[in-house]
N, C-alpha and C. Protein backbone atom coordinates (compact mmCIF):
# COMPACT_ATOMS: atom_id res chain seq x y z
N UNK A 1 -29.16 -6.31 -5.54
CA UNK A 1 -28.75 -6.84 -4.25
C UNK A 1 -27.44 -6.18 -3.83
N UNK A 2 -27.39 -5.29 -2.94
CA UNK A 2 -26.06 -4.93 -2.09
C UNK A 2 -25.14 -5.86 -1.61
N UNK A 3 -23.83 -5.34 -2.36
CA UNK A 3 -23.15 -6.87 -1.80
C UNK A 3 -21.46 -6.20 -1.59
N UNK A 4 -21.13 -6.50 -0.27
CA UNK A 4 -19.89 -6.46 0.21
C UNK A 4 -18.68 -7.49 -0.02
N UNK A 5 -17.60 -7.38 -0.58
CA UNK A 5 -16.91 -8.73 -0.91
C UNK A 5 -15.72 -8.35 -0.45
N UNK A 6 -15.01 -8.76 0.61
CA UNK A 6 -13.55 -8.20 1.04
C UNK A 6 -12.67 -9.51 0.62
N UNK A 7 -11.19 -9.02 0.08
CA UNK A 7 -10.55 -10.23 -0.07
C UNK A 7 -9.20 -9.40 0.50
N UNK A 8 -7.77 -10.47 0.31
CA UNK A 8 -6.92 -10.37 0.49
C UNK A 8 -6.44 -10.30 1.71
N UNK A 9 -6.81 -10.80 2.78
CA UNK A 9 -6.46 -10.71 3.58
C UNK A 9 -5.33 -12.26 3.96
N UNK A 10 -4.61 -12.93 4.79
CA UNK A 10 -4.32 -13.81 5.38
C UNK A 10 -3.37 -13.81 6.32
N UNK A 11 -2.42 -14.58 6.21
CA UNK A 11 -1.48 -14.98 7.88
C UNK A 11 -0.44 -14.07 7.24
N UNK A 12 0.58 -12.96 8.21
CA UNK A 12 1.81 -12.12 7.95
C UNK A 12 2.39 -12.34 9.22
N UNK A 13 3.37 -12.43 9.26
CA UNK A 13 4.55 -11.85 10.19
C UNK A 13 4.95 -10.60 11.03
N UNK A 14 5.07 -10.45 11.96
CA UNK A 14 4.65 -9.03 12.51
C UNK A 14 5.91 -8.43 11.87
N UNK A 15 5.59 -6.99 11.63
CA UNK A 15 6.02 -6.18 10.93
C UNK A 15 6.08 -6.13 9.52
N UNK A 16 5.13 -6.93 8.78
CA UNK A 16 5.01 -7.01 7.08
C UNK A 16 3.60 -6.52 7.10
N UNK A 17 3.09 -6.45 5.83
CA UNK A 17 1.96 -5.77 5.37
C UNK A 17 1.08 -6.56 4.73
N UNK A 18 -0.07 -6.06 4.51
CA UNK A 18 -0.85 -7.11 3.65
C UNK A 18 -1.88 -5.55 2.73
N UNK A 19 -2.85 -5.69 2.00
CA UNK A 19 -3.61 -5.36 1.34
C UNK A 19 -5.06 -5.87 1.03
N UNK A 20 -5.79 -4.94 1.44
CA UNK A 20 -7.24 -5.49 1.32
C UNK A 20 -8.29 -4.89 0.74
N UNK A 21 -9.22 -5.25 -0.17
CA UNK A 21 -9.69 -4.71 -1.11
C UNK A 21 -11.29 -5.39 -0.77
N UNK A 22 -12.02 -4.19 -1.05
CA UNK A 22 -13.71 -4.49 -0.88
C UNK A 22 -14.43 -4.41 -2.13
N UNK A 23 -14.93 -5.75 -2.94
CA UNK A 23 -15.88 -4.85 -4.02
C UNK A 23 -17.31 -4.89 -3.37
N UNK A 24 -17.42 -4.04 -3.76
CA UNK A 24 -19.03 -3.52 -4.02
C UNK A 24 -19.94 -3.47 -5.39
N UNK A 25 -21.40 -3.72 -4.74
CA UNK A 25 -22.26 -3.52 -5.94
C UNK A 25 -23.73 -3.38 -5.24
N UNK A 26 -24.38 -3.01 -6.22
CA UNK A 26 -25.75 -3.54 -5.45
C UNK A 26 -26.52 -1.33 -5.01
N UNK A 27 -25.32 -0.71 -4.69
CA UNK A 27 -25.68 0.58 -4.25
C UNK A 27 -24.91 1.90 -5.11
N UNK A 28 -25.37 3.07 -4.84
CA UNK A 28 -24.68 4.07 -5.64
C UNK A 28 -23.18 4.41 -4.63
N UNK A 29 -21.86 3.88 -5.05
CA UNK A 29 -21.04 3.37 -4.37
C UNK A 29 -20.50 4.77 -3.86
N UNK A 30 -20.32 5.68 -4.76
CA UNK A 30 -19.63 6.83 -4.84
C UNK A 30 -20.88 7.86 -3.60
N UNK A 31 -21.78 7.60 -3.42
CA UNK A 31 -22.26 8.28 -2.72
C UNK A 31 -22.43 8.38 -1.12
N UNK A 32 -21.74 7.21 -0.95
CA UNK A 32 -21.38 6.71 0.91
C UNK A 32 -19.99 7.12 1.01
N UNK A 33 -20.42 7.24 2.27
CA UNK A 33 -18.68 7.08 2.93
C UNK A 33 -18.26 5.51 3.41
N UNK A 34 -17.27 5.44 3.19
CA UNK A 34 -17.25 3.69 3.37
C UNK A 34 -15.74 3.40 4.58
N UNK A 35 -16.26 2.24 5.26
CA UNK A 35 -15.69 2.23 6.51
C UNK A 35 -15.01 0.96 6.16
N UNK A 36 -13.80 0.67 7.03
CA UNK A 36 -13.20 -0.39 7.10
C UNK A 36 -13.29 -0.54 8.87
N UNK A 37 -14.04 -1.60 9.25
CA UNK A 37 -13.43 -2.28 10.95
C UNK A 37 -13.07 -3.80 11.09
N UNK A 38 -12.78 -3.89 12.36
CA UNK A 38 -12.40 -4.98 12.40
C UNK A 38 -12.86 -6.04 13.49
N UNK A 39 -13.08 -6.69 14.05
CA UNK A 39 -13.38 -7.70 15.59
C UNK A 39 -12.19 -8.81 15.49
N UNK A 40 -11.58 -8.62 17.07
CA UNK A 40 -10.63 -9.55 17.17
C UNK A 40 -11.24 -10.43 17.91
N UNK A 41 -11.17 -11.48 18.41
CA UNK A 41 -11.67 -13.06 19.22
C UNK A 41 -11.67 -11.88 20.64
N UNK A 42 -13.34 -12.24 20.81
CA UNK A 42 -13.20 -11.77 22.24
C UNK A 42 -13.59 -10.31 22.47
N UNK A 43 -13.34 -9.09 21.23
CA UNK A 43 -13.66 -7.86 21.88
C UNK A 43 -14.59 -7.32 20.51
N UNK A 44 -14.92 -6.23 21.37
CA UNK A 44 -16.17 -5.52 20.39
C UNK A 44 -15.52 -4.81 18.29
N UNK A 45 -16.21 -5.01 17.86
CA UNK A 45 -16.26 -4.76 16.58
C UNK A 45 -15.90 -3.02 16.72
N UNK A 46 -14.59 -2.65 16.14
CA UNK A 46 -14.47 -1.14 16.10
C UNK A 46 -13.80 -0.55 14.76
N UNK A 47 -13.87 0.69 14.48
CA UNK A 47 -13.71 1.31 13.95
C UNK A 47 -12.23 1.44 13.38
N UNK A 48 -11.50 0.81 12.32
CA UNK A 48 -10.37 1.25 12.19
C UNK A 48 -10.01 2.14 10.90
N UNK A 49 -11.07 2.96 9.88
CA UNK A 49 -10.78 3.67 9.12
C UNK A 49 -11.94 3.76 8.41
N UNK A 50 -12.27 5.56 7.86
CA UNK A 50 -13.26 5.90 7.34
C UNK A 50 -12.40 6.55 5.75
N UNK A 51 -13.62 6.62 5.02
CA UNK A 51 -13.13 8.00 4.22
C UNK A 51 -14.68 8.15 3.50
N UNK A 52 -14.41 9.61 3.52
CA UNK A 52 -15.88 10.47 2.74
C UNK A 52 -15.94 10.00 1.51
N UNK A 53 -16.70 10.90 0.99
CA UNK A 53 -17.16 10.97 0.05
C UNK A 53 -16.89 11.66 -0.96
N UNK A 54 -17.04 13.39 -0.89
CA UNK A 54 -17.21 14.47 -1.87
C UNK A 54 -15.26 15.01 -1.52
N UNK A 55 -14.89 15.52 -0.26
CA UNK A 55 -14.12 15.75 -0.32
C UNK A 55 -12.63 14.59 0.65
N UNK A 56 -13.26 13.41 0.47
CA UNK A 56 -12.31 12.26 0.74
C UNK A 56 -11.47 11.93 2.18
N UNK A 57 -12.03 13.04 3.08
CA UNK A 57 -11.78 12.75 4.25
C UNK A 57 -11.15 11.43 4.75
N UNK A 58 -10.34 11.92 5.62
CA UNK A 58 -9.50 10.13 5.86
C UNK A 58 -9.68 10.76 7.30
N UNK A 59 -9.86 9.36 8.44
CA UNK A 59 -10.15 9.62 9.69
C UNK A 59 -9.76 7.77 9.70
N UNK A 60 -8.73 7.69 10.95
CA UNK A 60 -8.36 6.65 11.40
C UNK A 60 -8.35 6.68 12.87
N UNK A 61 -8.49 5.38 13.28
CA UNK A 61 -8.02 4.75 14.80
C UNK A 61 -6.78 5.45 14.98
N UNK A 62 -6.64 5.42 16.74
CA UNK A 62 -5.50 6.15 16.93
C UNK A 62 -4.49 5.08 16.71
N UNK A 63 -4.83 3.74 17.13
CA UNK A 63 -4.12 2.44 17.23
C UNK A 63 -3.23 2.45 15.34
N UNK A 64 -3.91 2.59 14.30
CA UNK A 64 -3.52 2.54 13.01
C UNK A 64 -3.00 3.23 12.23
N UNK A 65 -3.38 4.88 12.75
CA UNK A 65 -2.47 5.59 12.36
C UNK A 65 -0.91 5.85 11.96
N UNK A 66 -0.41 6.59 10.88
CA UNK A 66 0.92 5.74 10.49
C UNK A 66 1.02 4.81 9.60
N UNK A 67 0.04 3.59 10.06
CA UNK A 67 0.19 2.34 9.69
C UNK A 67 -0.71 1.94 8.20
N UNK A 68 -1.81 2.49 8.27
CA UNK A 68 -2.98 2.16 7.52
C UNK A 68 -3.32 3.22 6.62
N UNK A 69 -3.83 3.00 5.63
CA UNK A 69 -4.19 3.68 3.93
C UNK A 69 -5.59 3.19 3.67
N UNK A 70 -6.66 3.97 3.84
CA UNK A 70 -8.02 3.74 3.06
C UNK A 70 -7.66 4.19 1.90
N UNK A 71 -8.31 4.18 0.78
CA UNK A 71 -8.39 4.74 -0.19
C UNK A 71 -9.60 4.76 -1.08
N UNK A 72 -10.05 4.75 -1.84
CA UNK A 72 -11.44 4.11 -2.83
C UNK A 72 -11.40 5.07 -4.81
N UNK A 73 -11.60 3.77 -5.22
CA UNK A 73 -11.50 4.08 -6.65
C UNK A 73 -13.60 3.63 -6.73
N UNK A 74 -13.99 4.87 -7.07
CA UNK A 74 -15.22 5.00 -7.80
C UNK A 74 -16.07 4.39 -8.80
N UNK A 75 -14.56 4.37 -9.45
CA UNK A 75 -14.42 4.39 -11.20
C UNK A 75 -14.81 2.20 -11.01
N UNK A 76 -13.95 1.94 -9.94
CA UNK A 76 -14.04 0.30 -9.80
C UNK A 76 -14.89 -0.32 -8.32
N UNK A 77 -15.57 0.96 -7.62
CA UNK A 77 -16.78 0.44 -6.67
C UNK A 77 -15.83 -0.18 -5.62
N UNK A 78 -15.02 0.56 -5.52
CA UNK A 78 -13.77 -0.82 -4.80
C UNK A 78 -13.28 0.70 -2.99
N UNK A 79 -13.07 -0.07 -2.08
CA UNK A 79 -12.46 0.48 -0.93
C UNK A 79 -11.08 -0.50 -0.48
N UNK A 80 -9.82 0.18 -0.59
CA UNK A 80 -8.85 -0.12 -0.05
C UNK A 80 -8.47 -0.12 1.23
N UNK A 81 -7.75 -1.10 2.19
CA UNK A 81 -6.88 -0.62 2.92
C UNK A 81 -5.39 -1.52 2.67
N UNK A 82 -4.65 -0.58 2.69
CA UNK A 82 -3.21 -0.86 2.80
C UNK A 82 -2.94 -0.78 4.61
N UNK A 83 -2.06 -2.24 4.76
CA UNK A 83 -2.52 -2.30 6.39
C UNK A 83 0.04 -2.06 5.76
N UNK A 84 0.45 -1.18 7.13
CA UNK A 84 2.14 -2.08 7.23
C UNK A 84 2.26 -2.10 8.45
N UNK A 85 3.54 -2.77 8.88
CA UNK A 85 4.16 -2.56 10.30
C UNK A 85 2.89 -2.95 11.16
N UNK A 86 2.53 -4.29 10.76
CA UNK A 86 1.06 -5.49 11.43
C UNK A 86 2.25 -5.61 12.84
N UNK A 87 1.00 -5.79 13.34
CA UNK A 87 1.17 -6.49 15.04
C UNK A 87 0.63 -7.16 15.66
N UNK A 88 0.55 -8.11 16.57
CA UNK A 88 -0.09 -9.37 16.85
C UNK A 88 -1.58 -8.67 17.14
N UNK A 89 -2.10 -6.96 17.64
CA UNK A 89 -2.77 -6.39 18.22
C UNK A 89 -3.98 -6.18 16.81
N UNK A 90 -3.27 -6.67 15.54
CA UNK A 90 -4.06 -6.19 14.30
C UNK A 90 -4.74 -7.47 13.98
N UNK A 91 -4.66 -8.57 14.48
CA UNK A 91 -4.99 -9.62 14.14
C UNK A 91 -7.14 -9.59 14.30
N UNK A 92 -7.43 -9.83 13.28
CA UNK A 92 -8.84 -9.75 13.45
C UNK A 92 -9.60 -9.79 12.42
N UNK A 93 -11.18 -10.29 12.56
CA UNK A 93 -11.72 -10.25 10.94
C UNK A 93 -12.29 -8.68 10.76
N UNK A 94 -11.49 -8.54 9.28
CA UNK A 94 -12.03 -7.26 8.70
C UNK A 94 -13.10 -7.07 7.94
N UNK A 95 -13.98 -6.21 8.14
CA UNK A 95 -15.12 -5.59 7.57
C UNK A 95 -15.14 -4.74 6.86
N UNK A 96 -15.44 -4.37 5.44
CA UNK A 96 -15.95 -3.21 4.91
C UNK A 96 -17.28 -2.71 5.25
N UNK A 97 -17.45 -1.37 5.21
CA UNK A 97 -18.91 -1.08 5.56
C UNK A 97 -19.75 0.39 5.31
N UNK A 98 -20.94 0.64 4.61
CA UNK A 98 -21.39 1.81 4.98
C UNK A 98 -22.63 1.92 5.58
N UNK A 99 -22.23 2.55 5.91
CA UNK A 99 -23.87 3.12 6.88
C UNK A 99 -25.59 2.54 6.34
N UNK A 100 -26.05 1.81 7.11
CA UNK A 100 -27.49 1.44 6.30
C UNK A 100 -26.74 -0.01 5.74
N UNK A 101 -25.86 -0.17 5.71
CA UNK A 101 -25.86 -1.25 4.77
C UNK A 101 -25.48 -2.85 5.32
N UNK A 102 -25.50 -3.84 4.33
CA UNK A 102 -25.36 -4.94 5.20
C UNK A 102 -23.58 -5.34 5.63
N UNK A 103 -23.82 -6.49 6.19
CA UNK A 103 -22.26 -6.69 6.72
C UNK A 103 -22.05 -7.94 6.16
N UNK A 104 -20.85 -8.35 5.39
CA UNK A 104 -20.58 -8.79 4.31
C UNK A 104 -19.72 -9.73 5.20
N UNK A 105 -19.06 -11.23 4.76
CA UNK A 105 -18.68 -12.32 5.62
C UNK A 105 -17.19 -11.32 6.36
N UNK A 106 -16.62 -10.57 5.99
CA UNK A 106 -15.35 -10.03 6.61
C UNK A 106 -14.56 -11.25 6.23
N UNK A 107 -12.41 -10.56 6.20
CA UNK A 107 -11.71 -11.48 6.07
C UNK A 107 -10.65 -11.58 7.26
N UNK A 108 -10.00 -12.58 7.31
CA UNK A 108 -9.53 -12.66 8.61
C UNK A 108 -7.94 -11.97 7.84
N UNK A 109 -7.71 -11.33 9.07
CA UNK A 109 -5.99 -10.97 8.89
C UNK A 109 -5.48 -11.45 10.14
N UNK A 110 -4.31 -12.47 10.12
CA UNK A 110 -3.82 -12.78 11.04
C UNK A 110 -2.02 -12.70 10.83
N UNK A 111 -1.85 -12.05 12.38
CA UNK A 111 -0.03 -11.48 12.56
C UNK A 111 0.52 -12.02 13.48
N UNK A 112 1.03 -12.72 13.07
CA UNK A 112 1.67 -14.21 13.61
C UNK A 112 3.45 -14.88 13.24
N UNK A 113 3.81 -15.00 14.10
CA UNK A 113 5.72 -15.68 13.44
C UNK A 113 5.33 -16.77 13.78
């Protein structure tokens, strides 16, 4: 069974950071490219960070750039993002994701004083 599990997400302060971590199982992990997006209340589900596969390509939102770190360890089936310098504009539930695959409950990150 393919299974998406994002954690770490919750409530920050604008301008602090948080960390969010996806496990995976269920597929040959190392062989997707795996996406991180997000949906805030109200607007469409988009794209805020990719990375390949073979040669690890990193491709971000223009909005996150700077700000945001995909990463992925193989070895632990796992996709990172390191989110800093949050803004009320980052507030939204996050998704891990690859292509073909299912969509897993997402966690909320909310940037808030």
């Amino acid at each position: 069974q393919v299974q998406l599990l994002e954690s770490g997400g919750g409530l920050v302060q604008p301008g602090g950071s948080l960390s969010l971590s996806c496990a995976a199982s269920g597929f040959t992990f190392h062989s997707y490219a795996l996406y991180w997006l997000r949906q805030a209340p109200g607007k469409d589900r988009e794209l805020v960070a990719r990375i390949m596969t073979a040669d690890g390509k990193l491709t971000y939102a223009d909005s996150v750039k700077g700000r945001f770190t995909i990463s992925r360890d193989n070895a632990k089936n796992t996709v990172y993002l390191e989110m800093n310098s949050l803004n009320s504009d980052d507030t939204a539930v996050y998704y891990c994701h690859f292509q073909g695959g299912p969509w897993g409950q997402g966690i909320q990150v909310t940037v808030s004083s």
